[in-house]
PDB file of N, CA and C in Angstrom:
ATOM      1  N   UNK A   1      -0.496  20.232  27.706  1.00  0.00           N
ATOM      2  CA  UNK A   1      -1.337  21.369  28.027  1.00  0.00           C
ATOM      3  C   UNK A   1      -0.584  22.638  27.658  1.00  0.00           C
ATOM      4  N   UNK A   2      -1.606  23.833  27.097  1.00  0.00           N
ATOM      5  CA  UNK A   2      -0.604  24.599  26.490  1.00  0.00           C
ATOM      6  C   UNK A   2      -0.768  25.779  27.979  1.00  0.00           C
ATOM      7  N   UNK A   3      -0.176  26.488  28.268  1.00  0.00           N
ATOM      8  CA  UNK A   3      -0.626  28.291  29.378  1.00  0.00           C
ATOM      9  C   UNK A   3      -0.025  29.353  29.033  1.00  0.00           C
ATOM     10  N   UNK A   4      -0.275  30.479  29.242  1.00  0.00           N
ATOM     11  CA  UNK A   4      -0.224  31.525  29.118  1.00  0.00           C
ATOM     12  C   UNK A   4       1.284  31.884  29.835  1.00  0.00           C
ATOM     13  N   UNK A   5       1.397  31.532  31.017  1.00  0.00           N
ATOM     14  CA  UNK A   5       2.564  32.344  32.134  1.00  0.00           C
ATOM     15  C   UNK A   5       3.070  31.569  32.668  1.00  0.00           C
ATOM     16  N   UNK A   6       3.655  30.031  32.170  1.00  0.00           N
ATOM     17  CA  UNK A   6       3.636  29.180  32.955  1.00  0.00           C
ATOM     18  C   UNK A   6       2.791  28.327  34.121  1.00  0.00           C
ATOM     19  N   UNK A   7       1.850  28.809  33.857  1.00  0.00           N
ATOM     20  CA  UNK A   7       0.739  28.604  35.539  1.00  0.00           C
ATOM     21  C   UNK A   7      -0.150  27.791  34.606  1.00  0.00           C
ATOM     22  N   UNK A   8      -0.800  26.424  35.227  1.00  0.00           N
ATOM     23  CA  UNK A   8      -1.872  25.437  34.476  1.00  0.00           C
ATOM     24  C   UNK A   8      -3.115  25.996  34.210  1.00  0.00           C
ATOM     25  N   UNK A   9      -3.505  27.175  34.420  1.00  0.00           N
ATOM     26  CA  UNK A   9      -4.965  27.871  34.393  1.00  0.00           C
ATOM     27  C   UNK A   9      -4.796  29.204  33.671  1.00  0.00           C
ATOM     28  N   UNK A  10      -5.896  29.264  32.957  1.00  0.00           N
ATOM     29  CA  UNK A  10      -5.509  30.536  32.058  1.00  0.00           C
ATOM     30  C   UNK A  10      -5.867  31.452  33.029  1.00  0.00           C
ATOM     31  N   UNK A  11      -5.168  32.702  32.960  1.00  0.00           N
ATOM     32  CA  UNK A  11      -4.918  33.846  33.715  1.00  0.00           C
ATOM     33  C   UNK A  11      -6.213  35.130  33.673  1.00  0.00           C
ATOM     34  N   UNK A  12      -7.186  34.665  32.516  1.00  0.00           N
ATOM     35  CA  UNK A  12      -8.515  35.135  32.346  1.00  0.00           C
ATOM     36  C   UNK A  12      -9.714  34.397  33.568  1.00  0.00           C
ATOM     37  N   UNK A  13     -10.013  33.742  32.987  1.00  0.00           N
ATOM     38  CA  UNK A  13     -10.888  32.844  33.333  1.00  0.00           C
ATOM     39  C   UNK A  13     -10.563  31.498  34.686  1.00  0.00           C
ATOM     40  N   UNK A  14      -9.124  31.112  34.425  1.00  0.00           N
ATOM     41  CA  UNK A  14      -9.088  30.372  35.692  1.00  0.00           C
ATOM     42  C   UNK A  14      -9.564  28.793  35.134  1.00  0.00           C
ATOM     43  N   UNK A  15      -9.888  29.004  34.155  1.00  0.00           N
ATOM     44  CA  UNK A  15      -9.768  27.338  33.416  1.00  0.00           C
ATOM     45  C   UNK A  15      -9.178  26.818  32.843  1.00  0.00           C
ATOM     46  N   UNK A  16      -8.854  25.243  32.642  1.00  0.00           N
ATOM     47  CA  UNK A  16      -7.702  24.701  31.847  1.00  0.00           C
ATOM     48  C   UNK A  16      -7.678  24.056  30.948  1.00  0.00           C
ATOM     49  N   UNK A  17      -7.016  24.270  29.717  1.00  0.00           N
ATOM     50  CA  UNK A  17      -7.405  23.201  28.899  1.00  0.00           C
ATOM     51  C   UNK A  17      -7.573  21.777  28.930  1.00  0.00           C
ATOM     52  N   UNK A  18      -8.296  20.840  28.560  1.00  0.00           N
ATOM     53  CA  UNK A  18      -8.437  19.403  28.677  1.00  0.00           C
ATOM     54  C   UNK A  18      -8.463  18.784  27.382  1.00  0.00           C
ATOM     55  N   UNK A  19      -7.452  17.924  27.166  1.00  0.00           N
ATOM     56  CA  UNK A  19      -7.727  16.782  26.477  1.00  0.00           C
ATOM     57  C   UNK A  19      -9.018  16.363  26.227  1.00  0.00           C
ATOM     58  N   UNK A  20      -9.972  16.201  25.097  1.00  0.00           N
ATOM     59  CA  UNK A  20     -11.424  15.488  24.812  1.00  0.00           C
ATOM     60  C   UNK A  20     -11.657  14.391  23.297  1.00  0.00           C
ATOM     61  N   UNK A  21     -11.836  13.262  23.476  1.00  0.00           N
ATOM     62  CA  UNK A  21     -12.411  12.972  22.110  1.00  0.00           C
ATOM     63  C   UNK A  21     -13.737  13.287  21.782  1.00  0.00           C
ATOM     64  N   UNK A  22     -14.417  13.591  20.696  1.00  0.00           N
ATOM     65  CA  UNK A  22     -15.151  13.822  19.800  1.00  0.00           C
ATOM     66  C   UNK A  22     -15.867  12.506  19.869  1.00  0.00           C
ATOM     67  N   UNK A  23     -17.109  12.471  19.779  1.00  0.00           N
ATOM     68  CA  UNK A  23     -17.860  11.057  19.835  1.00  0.00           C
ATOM     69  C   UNK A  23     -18.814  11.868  19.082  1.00  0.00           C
ATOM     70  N   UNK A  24     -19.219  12.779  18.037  1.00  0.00           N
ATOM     71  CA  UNK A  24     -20.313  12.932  17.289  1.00  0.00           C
ATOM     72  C   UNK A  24     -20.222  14.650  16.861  1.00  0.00           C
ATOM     73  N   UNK A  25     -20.584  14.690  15.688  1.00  0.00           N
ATOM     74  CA  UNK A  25     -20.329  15.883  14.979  1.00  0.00           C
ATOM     75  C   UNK A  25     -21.649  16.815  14.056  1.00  0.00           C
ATOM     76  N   UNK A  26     -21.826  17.799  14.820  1.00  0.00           N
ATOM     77  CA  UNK A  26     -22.729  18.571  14.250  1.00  0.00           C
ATOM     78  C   UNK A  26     -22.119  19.877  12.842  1.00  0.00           C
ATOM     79  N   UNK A  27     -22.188  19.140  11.817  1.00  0.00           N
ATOM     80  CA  UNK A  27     -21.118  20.083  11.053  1.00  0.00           C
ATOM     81  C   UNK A  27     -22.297  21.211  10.550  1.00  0.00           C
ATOM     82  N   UNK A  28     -23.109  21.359  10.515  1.00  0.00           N
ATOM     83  CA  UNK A  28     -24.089  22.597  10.195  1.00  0.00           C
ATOM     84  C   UNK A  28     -23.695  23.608  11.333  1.00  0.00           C
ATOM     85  N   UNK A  29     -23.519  23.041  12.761  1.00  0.00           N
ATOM     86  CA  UNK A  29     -23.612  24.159  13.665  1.00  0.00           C
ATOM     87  C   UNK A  29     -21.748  24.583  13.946  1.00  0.00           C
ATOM     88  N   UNK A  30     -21.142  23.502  13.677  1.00  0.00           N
ATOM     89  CA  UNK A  30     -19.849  23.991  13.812  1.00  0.00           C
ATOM     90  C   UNK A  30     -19.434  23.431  15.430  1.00  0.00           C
ATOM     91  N   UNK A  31     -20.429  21.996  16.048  1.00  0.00           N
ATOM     92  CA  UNK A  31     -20.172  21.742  17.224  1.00  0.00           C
ATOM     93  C   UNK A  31     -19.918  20.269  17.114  1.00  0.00           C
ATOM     94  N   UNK A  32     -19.175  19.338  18.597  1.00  0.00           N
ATOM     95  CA  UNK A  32     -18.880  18.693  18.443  1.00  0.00           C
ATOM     96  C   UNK A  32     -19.339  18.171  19.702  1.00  0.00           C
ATOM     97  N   UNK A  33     -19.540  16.842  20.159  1.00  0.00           N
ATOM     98  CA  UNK A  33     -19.912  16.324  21.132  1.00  0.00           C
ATOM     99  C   UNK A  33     -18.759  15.258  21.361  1.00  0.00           C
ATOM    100  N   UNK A  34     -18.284  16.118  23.067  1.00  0.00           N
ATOM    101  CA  UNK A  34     -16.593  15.542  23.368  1.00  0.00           C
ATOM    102  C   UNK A  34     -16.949  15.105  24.390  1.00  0.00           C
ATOM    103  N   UNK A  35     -15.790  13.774  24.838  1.00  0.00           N
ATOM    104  CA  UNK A  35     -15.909  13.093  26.366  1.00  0.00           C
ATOM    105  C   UNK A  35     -14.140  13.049  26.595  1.00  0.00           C
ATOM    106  N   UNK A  36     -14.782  13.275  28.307  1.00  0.00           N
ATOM    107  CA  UNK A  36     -13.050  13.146  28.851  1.00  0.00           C
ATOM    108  C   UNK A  36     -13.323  12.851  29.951  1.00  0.00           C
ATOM    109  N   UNK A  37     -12.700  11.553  30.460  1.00  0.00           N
ATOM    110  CA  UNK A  37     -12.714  11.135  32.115  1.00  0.00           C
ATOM    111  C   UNK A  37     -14.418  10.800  32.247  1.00  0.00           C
ATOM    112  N   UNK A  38     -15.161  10.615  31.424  1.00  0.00           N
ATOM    113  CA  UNK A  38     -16.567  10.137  31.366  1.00  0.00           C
ATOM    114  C   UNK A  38     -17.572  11.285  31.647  1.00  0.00           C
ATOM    115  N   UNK A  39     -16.921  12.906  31.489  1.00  0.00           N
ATOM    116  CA  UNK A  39     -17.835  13.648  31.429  1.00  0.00           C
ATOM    117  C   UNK A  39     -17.750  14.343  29.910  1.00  0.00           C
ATOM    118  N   UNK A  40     -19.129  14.504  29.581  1.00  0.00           N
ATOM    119  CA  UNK A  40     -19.487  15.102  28.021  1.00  0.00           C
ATOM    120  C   UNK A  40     -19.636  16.565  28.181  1.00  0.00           C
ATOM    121  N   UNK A  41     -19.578  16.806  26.465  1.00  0.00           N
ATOM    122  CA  UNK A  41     -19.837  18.752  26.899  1.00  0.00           C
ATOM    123  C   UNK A  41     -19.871  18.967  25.265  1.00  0.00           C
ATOM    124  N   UNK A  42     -20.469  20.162  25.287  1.00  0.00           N
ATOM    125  CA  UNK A  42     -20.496  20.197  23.469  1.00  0.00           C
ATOM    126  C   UNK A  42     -19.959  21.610  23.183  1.00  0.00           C
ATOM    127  N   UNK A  43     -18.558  21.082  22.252  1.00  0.00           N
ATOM    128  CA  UNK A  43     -17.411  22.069  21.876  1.00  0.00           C
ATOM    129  C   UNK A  43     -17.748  22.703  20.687  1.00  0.00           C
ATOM    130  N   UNK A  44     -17.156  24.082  20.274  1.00  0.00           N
ATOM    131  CA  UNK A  44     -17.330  24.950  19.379  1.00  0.00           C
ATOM    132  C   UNK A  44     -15.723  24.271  18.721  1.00  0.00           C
ATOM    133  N   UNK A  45     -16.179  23.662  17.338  1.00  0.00           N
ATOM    134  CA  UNK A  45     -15.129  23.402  16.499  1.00  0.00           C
ATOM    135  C   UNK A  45     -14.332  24.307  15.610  1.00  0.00           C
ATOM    136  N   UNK A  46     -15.030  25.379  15.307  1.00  0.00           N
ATOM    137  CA  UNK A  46     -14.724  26.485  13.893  1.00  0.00           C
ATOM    138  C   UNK A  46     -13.625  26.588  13.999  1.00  0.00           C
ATOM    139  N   UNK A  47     -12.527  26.948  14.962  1.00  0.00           N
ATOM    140  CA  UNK A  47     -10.880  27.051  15.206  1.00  0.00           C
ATOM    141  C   UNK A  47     -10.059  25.890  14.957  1.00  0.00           C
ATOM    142  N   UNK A  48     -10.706  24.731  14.570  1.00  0.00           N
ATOM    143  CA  UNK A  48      -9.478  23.340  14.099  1.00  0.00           C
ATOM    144  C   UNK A  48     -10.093  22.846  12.766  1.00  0.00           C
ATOM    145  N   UNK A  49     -11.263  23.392  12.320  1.00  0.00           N
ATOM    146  CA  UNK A  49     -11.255  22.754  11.243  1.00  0.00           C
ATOM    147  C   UNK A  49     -12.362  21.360  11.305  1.00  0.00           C
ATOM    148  N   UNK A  50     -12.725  20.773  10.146  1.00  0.00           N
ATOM    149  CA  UNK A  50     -13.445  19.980  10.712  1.00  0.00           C
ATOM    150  C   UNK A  50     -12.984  18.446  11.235  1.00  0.00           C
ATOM    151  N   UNK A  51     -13.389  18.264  11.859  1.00  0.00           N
ATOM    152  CA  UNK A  51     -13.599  16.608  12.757  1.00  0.00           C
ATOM    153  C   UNK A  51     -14.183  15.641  12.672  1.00  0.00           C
ATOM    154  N   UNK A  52     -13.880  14.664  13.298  1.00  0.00           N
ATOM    155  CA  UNK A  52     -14.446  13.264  12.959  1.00  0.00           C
ATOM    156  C   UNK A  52     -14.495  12.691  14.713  1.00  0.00           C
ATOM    157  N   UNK A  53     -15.246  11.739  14.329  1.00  0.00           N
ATOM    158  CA  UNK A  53     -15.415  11.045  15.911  1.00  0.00           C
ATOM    159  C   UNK A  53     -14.086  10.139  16.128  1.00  0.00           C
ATOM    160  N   UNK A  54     -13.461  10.343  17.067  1.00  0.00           N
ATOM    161  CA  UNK A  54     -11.656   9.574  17.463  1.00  0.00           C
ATOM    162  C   UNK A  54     -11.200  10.726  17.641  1.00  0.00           C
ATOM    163  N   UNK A  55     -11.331  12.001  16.876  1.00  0.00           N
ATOM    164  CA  UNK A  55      -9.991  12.513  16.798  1.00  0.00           C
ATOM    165  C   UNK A  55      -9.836  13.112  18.464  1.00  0.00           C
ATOM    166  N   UNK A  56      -8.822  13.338  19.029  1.00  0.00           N
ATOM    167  CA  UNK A  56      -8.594  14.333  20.130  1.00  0.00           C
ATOM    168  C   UNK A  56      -8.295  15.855  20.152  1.00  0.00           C
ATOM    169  N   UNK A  57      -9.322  16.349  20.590  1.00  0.00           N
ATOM    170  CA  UNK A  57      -8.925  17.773  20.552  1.00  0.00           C
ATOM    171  C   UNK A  57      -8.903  18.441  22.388  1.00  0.00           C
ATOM    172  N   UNK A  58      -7.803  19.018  21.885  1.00  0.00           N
ATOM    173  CA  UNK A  58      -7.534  20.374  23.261  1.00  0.00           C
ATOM    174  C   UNK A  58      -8.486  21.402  23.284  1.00  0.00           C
ATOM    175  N   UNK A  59      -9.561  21.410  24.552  1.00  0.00           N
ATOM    176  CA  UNK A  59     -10.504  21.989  24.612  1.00  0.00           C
ATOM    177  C   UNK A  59     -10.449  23.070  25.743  1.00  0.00           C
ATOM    178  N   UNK A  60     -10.576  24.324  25.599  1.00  0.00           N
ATOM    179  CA  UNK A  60     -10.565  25.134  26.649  1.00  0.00           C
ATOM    180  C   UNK A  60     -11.846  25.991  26.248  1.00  0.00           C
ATOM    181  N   UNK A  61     -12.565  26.352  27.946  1.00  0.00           N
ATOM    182  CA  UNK A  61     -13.810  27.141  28.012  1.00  0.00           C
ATOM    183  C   UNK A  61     -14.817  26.627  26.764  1.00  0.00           C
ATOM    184  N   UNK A  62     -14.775  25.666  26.707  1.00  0.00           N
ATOM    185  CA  UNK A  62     -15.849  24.936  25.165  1.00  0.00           C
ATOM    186  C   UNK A  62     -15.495  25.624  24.253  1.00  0.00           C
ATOM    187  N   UNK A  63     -14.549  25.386  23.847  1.00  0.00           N
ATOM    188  CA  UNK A  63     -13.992  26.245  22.147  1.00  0.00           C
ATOM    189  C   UNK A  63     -12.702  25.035  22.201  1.00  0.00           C
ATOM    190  N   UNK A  64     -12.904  24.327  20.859  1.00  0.00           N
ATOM    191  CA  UNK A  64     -11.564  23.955  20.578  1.00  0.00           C
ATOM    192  C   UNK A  64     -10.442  25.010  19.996  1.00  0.00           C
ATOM    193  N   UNK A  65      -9.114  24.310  20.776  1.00  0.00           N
ATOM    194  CA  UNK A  65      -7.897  25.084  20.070  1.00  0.00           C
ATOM    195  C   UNK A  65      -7.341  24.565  19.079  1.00  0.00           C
ATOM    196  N   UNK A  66      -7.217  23.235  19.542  1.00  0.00           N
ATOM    197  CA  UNK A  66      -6.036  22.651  18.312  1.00  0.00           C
ATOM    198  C   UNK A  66      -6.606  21.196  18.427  1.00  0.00           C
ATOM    199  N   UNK A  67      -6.161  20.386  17.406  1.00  0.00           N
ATOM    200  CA  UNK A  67      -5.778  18.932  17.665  1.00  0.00           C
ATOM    201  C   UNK A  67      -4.665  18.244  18.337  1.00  0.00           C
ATOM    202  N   UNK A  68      -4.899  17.360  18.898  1.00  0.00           N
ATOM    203  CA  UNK A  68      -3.447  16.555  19.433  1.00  0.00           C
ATOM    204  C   UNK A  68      -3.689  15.438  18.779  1.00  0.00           C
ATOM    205  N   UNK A  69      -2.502  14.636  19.535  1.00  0.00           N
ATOM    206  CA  UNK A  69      -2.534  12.982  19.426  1.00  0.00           C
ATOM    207  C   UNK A  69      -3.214  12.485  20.489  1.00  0.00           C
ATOM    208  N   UNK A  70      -4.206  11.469  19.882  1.00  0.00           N
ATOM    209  CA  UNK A  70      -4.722  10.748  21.238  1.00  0.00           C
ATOM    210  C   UNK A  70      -3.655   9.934  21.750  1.00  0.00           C
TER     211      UNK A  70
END
């Protein structure tokens, strides 16, 4: 997990990034449909580039940041 000040919650908003895989890809809109811990949510990809279903991305406030390793 990446933070701002040392503290697990970003210092804006109060949310944290999460680990998500990608299970389906809207590449016209630039979104991605992610699961983590068995809840779904649909991420704004434009900041990593494009994706595939497996990959893991670090997701904060529905905007991906980066890729990891699953």
């Amino acid at each position: 997990m990446t933070d701002c000040h040392g503290d697990e919650r970003c210092i804006t908003c109060g949310d944290v990034a999460v680990e998500m895989t990608v299970l389906r890809v809207d590449t016209e809109r630039d979104l991605a449909l992610c699961e983590a811990e068995g809840e779904r949510e649909t991420v704004e990809i434009a900041l990593v580039g494009p994706v595939a279903p497996g990959d893991a991305l670090l997701v904060h406030a529905g905007t991906a940041l980066q890729r990891t390793t699953a």
